[in-house]
Protein backbone atom coordinates (compact mmCIF):
# COMPACT_ATOMS: atom_id res chain seq x y z
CA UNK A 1 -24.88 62.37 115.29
CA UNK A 2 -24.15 65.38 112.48
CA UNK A 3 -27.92 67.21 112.48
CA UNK A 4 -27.86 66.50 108.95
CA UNK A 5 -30.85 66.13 107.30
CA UNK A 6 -29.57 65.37 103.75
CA UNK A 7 -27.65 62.65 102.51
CA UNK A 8 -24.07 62.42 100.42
CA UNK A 9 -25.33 60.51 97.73
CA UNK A 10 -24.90 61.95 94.49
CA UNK A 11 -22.40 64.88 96.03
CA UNK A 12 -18.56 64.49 95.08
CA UNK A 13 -15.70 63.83 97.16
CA UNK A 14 -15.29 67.65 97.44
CA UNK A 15 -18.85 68.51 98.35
CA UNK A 16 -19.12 65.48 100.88
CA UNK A 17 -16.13 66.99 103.18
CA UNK A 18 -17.82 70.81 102.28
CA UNK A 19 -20.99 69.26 104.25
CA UNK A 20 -18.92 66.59 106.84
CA UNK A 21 -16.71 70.23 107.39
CA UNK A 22 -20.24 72.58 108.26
CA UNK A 23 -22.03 69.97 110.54
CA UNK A 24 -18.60 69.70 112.15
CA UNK A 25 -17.22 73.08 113.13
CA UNK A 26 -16.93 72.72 117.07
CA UNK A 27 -19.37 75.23 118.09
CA UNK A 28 -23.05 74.16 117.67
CA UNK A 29 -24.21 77.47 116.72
CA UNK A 30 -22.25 77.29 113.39
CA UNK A 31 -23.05 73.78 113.18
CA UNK A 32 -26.73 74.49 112.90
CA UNK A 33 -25.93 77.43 110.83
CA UNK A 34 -23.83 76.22 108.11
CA UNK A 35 -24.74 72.89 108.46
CA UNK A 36 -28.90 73.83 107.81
CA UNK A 37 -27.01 76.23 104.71
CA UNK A 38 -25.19 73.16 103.36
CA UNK A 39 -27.74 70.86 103.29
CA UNK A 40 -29.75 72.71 101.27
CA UNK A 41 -27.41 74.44 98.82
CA UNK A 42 -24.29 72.54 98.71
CA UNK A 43 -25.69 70.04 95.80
CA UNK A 44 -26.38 73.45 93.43
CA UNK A 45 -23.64 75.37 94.43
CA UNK A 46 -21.13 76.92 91.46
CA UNK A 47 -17.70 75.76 91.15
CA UNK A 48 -16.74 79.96 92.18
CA UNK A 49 -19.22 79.12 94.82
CA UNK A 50 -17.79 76.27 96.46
CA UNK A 51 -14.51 78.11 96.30
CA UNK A 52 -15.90 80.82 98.28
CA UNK A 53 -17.95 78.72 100.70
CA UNK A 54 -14.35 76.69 101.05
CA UNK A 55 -12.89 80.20 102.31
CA UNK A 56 -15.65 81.00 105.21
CA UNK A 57 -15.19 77.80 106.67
CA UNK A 58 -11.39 78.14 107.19
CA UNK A 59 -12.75 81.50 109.59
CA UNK A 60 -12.67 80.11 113.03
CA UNK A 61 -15.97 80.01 114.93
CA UNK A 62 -15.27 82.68 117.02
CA UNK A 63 -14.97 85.21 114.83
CA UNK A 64 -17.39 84.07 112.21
CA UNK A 65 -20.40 83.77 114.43
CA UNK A 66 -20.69 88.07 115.24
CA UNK A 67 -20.89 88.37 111.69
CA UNK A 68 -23.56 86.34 111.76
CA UNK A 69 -25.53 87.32 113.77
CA UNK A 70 -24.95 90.66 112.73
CA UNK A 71 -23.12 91.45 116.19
CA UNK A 72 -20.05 92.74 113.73
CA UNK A 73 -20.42 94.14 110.23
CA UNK A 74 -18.75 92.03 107.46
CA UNK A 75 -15.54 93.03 106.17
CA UNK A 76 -15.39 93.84 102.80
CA UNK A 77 -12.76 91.32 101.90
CA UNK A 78 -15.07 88.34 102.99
CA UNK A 79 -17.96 89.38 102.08
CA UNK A 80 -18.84 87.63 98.68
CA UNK A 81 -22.07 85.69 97.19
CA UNK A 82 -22.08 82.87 99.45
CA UNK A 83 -21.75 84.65 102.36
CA UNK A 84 -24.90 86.66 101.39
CA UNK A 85 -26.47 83.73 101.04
CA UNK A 86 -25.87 82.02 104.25
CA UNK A 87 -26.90 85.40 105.82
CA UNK A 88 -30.36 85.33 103.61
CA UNK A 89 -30.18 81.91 105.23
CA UNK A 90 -30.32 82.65 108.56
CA UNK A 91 -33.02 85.37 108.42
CA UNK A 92 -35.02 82.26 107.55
CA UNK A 93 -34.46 79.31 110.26
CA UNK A 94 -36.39 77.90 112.22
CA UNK A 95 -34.36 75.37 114.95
């Protein structure tokens, strides 16, 4: 069982392994985290978007999840749209 709350339907081939790939990270934290993110922005994300959202997920868990959570500030060379908006994101959930 993925957590995932929305359904493929309607999302391309791309977008459907951007959402199978955030529900499916190996650490459960980030799978709540960028799984809840996915489901609801994935379907109105911008092609530049998906690009960048493409690029956080290759970041392995361990080093992803301090920045967060804010345990580690965000380096500059990551830090882009998306990311702000998975952080906005987070301020906001509720598990």
């Amino acid at each position: 069982m993925t957590g995932t709350k929305r359904l493929s339907e309607g999302l391309d081939a791309h977008r459907r392994k951007l959402l199978f790939r955030s529900w499916h990270r190996g650490m459960r934290e980030m799978d709540l985290i960028l799984g809840t993110f996915a489901d609801a922005e994935i379907g109105t994300l911008t092609a530049e978007e998906i690009d960048q959202y493409e690029r956080l997920l290759d970041i392995a868990d361990t080093e992803f999840l301090p920045l967060v959570t804010g345990e580690r500030p965000v380096p500059a060379e990551i830090d882009c749209a998306v990311l702000q908006k998975i952080l906005a994101s987070r301020r906001t959930m509720t598990f």
